[in-house]
N, C-alpha and C. Protein backbone atom coordinates (compact mmCIF):
# COMPACT_ATOMS: atom_id res chain seq x y z
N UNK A 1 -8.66 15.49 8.40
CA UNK A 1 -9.09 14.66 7.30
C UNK A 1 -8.30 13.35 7.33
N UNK A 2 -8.64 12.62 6.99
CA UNK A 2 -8.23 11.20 6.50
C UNK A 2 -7.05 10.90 5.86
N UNK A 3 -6.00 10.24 5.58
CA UNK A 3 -5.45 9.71 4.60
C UNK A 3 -5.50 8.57 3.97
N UNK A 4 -6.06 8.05 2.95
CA UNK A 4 -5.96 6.68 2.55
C UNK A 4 -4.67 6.23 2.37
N UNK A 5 -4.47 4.60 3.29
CA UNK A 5 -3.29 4.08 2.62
C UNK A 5 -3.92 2.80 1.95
N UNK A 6 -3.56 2.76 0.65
CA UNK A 6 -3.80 1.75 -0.01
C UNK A 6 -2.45 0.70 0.04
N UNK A 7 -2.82 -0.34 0.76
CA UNK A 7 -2.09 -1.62 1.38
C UNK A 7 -2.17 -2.88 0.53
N UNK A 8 -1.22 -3.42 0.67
CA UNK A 8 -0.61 -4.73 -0.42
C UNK A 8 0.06 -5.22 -0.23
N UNK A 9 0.45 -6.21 -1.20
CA UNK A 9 1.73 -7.02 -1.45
C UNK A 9 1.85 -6.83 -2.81
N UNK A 10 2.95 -6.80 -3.62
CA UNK A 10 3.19 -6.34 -4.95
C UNK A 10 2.34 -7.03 -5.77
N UNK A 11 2.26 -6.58 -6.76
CA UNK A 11 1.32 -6.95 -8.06
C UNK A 11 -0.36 -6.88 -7.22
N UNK A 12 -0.53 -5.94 -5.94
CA UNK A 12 -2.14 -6.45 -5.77
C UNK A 12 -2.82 -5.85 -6.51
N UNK A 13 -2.01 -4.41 -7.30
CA UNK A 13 -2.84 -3.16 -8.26
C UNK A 13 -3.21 -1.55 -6.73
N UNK A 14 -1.82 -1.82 -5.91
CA UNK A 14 -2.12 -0.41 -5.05
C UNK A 14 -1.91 0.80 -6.16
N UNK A 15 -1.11 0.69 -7.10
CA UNK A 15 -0.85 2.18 -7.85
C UNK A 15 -2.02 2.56 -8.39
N UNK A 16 -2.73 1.91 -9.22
CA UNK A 16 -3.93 1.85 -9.90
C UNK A 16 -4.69 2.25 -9.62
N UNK A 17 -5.26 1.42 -7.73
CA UNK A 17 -6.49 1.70 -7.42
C UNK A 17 -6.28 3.10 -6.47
N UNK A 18 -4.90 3.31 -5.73
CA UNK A 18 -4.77 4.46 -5.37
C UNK A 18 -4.61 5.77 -6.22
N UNK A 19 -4.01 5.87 -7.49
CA UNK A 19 -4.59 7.06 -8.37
C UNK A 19 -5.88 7.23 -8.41
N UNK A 20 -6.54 6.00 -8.94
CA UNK A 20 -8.14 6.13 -9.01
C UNK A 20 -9.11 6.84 -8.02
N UNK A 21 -8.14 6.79 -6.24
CA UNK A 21 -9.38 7.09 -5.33
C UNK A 21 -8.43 8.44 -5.48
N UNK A 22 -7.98 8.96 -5.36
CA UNK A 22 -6.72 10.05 -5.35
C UNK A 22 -7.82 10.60 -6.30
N UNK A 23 -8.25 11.17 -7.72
CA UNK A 23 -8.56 11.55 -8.55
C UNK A 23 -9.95 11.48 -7.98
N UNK A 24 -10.71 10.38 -7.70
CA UNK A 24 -12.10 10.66 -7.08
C UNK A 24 -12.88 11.59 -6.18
N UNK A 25 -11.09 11.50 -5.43
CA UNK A 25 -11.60 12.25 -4.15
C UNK A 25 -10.76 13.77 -4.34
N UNK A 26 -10.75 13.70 -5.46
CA UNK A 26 -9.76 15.09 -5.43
C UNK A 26 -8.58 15.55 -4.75
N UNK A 27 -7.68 14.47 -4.34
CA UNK A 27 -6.77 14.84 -3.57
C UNK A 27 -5.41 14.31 -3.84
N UNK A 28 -4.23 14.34 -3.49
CA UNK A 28 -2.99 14.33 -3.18
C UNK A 28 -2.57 12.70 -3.52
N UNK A 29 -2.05 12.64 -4.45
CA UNK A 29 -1.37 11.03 -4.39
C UNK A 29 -0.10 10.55 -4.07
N UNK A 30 0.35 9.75 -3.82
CA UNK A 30 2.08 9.27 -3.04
C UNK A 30 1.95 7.96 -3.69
N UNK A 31 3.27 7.81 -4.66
CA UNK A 31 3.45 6.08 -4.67
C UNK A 31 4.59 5.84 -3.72
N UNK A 32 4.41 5.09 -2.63
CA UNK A 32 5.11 4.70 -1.39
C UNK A 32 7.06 4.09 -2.02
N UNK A 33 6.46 3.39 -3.53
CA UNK A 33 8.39 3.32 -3.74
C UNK A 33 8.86 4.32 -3.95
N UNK A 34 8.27 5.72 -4.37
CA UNK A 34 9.46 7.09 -4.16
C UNK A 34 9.89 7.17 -3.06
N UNK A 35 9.61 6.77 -1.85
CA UNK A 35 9.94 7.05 -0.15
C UNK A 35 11.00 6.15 -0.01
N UNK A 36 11.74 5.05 -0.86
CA UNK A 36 12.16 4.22 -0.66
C UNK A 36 14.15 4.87 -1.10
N UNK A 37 14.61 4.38 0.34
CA UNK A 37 16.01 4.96 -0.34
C UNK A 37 16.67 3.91 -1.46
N UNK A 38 17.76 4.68 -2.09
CA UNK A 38 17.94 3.56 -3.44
C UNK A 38 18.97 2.32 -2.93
N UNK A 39 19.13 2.50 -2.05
CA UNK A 39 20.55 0.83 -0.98
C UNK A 39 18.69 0.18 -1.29
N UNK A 40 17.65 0.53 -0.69
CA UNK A 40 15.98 -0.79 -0.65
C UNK A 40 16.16 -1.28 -2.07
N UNK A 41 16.09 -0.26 -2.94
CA UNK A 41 15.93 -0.19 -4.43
C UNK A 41 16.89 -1.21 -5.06
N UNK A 42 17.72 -1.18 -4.66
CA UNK A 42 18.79 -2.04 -5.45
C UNK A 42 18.32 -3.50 -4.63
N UNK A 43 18.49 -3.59 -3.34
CA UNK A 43 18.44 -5.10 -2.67
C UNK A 43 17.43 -5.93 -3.43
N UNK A 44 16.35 -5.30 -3.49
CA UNK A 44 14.92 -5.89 -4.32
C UNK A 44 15.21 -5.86 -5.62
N UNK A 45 15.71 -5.24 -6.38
CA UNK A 45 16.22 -5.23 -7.78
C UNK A 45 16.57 -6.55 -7.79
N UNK A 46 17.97 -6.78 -6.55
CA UNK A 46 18.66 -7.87 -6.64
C UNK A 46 18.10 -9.73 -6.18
N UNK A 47 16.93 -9.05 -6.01
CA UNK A 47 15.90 -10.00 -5.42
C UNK A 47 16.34 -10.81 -3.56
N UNK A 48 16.74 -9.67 -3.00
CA UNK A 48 16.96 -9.68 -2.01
C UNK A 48 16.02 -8.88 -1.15
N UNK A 49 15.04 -9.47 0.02
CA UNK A 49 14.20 -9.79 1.00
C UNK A 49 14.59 -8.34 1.78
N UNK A 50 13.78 -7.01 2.09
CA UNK A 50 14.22 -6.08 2.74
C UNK A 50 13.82 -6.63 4.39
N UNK A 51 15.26 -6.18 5.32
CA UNK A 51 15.24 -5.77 6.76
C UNK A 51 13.70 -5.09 7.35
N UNK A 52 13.60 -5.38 8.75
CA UNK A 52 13.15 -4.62 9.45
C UNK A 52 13.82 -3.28 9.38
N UNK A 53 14.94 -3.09 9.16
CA UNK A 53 15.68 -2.23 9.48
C UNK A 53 15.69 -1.20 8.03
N UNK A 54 16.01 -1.89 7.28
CA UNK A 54 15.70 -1.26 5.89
C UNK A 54 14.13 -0.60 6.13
N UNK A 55 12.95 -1.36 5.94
CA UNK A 55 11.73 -0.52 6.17
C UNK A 55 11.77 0.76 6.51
N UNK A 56 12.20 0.46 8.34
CA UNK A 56 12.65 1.62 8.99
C UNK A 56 12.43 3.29 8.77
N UNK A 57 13.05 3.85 7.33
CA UNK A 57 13.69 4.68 7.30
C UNK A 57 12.45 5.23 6.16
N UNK A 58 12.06 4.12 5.40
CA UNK A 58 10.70 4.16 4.37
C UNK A 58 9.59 4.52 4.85
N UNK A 59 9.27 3.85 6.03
CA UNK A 59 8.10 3.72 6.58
C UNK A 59 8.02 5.29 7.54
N UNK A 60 9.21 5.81 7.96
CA UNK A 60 8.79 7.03 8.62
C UNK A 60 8.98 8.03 7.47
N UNK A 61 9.61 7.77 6.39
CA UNK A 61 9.25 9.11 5.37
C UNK A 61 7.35 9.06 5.05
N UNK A 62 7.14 7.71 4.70
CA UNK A 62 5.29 7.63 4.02
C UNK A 62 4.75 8.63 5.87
N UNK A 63 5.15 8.04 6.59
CA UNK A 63 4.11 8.35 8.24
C UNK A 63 4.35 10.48 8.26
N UNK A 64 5.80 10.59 7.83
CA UNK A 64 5.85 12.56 7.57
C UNK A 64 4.96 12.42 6.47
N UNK A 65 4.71 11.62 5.22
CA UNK A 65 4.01 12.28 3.84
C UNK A 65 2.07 12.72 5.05
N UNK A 66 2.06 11.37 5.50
CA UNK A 66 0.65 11.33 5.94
C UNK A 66 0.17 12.75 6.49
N UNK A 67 1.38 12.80 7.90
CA UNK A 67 1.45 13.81 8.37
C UNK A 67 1.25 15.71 7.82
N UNK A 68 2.13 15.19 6.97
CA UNK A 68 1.68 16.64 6.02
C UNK A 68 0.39 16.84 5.56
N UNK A 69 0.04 15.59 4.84
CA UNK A 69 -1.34 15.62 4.38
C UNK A 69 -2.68 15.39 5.46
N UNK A 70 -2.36 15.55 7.13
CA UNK A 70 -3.37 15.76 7.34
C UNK A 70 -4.96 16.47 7.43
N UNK A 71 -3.99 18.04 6.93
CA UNK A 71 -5.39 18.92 6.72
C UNK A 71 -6.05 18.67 5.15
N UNK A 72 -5.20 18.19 4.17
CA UNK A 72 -5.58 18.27 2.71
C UNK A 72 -6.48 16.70 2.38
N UNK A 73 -5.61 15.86 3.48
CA UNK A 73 -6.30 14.65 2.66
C UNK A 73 -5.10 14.09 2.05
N UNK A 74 -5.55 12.89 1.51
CA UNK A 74 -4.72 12.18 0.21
C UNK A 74 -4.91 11.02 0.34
N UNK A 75 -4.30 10.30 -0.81
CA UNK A 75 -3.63 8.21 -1.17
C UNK A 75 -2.18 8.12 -0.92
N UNK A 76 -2.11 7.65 -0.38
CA UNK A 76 -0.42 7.14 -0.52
C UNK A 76 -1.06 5.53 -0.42
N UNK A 77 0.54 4.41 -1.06
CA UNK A 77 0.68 3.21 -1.40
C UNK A 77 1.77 3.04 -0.18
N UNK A 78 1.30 2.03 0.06
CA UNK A 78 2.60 1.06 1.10
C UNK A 78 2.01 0.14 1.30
N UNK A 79 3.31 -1.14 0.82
CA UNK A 79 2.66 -2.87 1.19
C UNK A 79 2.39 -2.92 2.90
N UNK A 80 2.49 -1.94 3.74
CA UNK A 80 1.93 -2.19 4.82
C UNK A 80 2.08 -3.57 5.71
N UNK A 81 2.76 -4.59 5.21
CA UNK A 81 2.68 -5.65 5.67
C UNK A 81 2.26 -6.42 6.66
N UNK A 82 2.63 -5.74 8.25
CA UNK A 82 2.64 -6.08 9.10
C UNK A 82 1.85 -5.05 10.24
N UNK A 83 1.93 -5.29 11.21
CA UNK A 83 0.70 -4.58 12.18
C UNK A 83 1.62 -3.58 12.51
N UNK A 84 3.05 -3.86 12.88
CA UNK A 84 3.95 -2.71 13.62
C UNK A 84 4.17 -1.53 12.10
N UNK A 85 3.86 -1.93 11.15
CA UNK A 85 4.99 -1.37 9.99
C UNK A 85 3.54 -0.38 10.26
N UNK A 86 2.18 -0.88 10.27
CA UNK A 86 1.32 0.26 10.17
C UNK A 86 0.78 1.07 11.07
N UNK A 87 1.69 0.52 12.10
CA UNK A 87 1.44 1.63 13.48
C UNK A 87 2.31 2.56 13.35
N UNK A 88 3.54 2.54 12.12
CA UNK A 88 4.39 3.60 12.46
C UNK A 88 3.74 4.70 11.62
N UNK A 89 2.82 3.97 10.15
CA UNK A 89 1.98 4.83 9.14
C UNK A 89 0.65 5.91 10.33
N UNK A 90 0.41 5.33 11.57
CA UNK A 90 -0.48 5.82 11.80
C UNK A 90 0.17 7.02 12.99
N UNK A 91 1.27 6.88 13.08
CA UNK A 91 2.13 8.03 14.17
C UNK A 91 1.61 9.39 13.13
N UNK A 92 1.91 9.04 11.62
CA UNK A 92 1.53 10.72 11.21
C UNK A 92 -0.11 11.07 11.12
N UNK A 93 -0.43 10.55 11.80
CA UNK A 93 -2.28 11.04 11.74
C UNK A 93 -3.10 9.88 11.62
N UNK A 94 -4.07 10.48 11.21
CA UNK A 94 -5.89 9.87 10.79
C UNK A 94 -5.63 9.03 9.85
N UNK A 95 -5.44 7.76 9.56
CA UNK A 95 -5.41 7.06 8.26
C UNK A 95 -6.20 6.19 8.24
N UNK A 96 -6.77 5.08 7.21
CA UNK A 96 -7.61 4.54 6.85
C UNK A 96 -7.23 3.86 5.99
N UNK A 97 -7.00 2.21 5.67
CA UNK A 97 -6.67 1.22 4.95
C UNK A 97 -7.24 0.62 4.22
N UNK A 98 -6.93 0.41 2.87
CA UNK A 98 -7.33 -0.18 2.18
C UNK A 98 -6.80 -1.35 1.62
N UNK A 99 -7.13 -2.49 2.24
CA UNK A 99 -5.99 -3.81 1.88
C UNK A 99 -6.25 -4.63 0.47
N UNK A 100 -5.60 -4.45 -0.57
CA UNK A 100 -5.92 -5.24 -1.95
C UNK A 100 -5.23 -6.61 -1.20
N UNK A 101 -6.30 -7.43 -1.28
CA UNK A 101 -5.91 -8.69 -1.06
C UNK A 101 -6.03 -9.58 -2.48
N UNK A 102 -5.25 -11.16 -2.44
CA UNK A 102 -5.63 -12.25 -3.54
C UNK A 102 -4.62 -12.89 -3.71
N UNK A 103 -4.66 -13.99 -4.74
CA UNK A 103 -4.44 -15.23 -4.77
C UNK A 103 -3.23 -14.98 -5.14
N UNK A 104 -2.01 -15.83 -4.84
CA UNK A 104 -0.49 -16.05 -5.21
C UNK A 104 -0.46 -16.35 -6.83
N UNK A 105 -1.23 -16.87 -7.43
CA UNK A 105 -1.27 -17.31 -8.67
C UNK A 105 -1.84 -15.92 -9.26
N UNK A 106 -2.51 -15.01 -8.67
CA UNK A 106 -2.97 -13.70 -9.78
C UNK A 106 -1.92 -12.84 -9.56
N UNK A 107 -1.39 -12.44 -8.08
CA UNK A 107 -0.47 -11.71 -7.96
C UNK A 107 1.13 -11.80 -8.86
N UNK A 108 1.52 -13.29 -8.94
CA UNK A 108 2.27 -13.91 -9.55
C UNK A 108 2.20 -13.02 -11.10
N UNK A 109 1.36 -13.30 -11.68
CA UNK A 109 0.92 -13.26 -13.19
C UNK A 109 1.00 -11.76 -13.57
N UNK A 110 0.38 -11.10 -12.34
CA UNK A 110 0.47 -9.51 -12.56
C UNK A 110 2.39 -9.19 -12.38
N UNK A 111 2.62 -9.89 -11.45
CA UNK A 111 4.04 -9.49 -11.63
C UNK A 111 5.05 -9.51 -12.74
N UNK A 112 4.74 -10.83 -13.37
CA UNK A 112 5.52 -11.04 -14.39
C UNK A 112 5.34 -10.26 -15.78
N UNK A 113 3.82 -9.99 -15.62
CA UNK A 113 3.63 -9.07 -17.23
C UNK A 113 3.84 -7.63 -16.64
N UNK A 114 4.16 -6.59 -15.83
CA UNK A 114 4.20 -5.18 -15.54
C UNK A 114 5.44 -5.40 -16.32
N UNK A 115 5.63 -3.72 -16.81
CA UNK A 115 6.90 -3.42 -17.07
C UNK A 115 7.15 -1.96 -16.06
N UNK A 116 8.88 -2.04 -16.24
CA UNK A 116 9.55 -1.10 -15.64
C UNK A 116 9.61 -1.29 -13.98
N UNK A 117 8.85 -1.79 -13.79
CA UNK A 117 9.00 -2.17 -11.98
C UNK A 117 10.36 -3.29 -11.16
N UNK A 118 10.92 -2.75 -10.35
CA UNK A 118 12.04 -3.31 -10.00
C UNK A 118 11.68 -4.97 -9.17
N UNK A 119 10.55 -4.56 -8.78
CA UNK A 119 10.39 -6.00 -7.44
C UNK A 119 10.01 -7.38 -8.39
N UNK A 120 10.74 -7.85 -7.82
CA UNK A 120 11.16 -9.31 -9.05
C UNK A 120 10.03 -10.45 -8.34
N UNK A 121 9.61 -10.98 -9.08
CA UNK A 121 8.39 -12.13 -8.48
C UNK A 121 8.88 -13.23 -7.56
N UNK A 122 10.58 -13.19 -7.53
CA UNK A 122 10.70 -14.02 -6.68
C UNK A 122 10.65 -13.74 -5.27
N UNK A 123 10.39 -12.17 -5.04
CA UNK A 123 10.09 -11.73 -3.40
C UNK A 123 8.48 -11.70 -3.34
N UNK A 124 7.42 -12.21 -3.88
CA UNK A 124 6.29 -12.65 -3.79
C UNK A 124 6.16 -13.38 -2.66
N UNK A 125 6.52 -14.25 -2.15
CA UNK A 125 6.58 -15.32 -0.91
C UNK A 125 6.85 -14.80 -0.05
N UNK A 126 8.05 -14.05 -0.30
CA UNK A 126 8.78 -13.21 1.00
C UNK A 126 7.55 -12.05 1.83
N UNK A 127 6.78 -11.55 0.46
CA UNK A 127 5.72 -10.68 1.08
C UNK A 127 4.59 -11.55 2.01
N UNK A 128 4.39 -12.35 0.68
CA UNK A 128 3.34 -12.88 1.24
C UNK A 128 3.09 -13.44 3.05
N UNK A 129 4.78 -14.01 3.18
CA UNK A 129 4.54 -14.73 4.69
C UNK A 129 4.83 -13.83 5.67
N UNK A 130 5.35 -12.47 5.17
CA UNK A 130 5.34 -11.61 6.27
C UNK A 130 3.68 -10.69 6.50
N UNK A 131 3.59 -10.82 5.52
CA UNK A 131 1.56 -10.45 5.61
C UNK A 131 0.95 -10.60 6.44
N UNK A 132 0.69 -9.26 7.28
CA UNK A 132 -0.32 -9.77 8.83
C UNK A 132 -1.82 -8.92 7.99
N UNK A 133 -3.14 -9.70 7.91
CA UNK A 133 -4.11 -9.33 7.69
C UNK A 133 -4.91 -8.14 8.85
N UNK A 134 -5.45 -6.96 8.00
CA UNK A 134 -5.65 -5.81 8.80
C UNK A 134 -6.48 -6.63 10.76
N UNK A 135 -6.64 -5.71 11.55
CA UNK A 135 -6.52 -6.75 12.64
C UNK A 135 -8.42 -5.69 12.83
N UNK A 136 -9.27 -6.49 13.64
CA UNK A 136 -10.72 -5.34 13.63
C UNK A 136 -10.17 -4.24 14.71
N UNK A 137 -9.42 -4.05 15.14
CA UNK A 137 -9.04 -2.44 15.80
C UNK A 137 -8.25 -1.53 14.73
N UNK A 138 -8.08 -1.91 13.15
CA UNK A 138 -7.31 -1.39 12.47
C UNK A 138 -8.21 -0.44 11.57
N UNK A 139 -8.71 0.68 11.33
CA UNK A 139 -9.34 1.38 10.49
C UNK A 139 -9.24 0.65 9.02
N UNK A 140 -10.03 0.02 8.45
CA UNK A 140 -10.13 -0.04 6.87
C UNK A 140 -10.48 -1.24 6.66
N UNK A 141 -10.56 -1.38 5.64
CA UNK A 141 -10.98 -2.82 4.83
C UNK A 141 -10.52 -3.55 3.59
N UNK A 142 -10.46 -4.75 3.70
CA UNK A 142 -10.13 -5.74 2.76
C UNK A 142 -11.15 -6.03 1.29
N UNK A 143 -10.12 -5.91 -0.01
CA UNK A 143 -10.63 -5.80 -1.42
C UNK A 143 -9.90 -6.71 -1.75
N UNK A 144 -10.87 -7.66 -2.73
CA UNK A 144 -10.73 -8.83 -3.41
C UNK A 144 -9.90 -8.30 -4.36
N UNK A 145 -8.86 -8.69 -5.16
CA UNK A 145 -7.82 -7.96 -6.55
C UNK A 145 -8.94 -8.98 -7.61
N UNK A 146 -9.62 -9.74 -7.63
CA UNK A 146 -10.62 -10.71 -8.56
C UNK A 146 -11.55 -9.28 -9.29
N UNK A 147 -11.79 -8.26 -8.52
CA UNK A 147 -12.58 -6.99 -9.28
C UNK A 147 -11.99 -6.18 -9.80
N UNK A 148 -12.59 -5.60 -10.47
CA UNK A 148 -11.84 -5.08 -11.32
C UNK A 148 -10.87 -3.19 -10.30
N UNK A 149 -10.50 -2.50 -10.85
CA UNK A 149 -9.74 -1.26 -10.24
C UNK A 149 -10.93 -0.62 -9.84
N UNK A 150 -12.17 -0.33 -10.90
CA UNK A 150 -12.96 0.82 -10.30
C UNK A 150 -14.24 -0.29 -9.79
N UNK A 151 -14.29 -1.25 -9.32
CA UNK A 151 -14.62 -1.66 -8.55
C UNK A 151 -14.66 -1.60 -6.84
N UNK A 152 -12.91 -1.82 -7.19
CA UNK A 152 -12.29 -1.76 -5.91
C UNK A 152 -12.83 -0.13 -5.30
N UNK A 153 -12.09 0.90 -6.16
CA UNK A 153 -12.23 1.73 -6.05
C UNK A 153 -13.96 2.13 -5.13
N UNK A 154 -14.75 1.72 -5.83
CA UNK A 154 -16.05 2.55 -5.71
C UNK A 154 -16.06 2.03 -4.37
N UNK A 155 -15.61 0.89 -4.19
CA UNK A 155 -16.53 -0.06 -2.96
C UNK A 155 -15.56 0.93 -1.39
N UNK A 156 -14.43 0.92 -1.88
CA UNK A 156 -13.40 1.62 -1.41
C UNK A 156 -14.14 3.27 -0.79
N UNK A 157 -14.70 3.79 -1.68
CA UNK A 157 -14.97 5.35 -1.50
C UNK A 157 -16.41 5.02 -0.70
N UNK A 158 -17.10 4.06 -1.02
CA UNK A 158 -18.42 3.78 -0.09
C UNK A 158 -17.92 3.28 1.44
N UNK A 159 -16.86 2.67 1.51
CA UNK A 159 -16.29 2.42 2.96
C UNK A 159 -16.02 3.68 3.74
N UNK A 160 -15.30 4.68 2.86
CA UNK A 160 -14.89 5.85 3.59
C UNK A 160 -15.83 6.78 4.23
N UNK A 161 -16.02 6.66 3.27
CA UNK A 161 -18.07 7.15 3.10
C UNK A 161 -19.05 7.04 4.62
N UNK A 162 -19.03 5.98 4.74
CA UNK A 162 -19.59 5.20 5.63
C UNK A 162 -19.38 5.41 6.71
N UNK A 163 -18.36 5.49 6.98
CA UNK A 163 -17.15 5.74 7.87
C UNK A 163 -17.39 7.17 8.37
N UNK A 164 -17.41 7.90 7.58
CA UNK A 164 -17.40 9.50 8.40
C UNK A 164 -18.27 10.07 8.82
C-alpha cells in the first residue's frame, strides 16, 4: 500500500490536510515534528535555520514510520524540501506526495496567526529557498494552499485514486 506524504513549507496547512486524508482514507496519521529530536526543536524555536545534518536523523525516523506503515497504509507530514531529503522518505517504501504549495504572503499570515507552534516566520525564506519543486519522476502532485483543506483534500484522494 501507499503512504501519503503530505509535503510543505510551514504554514502550507500539511497538518490539516493530512488528518483530513488520514480520516478519509481510514488510516494511520504521523505529524512529521514528533520525529524531530528536541536539539531541531529548540534551534527553530530559536529561529535558527536546521543542518543537512540535523534533518538527517528526522528524516530517517519519518522513512522507518513509512516503512512500518507499508502494509496498513497512512499520512505522515514532512516539509520534504528538497529532492535528496525525499529520496531518503522513499528508502522506507511506496510513497506518494502531496505538495501544498503558495504564496510567501499567505504562508507568512498563516504563520503568524497559528498558535502553539514553535517555527517562527522568520525561517519562512529559509524554507522557501531551499524548496526543490516535486521533479515528473517523483510520485505525486502539487496543491494550490488558495483552496480550501477539503478541497485540497478531495482533489488529493482523486490523484491517488487515479493512480492505482
Amino acid at each position: 500500500m501507499t503512504v501519503i506524504v503530505v509535503m510543505g513549507v510551514s504554514g502550507s496547512g500539511k497538518t490539516t490536510v493530512g488528518t483530513e486524508l488520514a480520516d478519509a482514507l481510514g488510516v494511520e496519521y504521523a505529524e512529521a515534528d514528533t520525529f524531530h529530536p528536541q536539539a531541531n526543536i529548540d534551534k527553530m524555536t530559536a529561529g535558527i535555520a536546521l543542518t543537512d545534518a540535523d534533518r538527517a536523523p528526522w528524516l530517517e525516523a519519518i522513512a522507518g514510520w513509512i516503512r512500518a506503515h507499508q502494509e496498513s497504509g497512512g499520512v505522515v507530514t514532512s516539509s520534504a524540501l528538497k529532492r535528496r531529503y525525499r529520496d531518503v522518505l522513499r528508502t522506507g517504501g511506496k510513497v506518494w506526495f502531496a505538495h501544498l504549495h503558495g504564496d510567501r504572503e499567505v504562508l507568512a499570515e498563516r504563520m503568524k496567526t497559528r498558535k502553539g507552534h514553535f517555527m517562527p516566520v522568520s525561517l519562512l525564506d529559509s524554507q522557501l529557498a531551499d524548496l526543490e519543486p516535486l521533479e515528473p519522476d517523483e510520485p505525486g502532485a502539487i496543491f494550490d494552499i488558495r483552496e480550501t483543506p477539503d478541497e485540497i483534500t478531495e482533489a488529493a484522494l482523486t490523484a491517488v485514486r487515479e493512480r492505482a
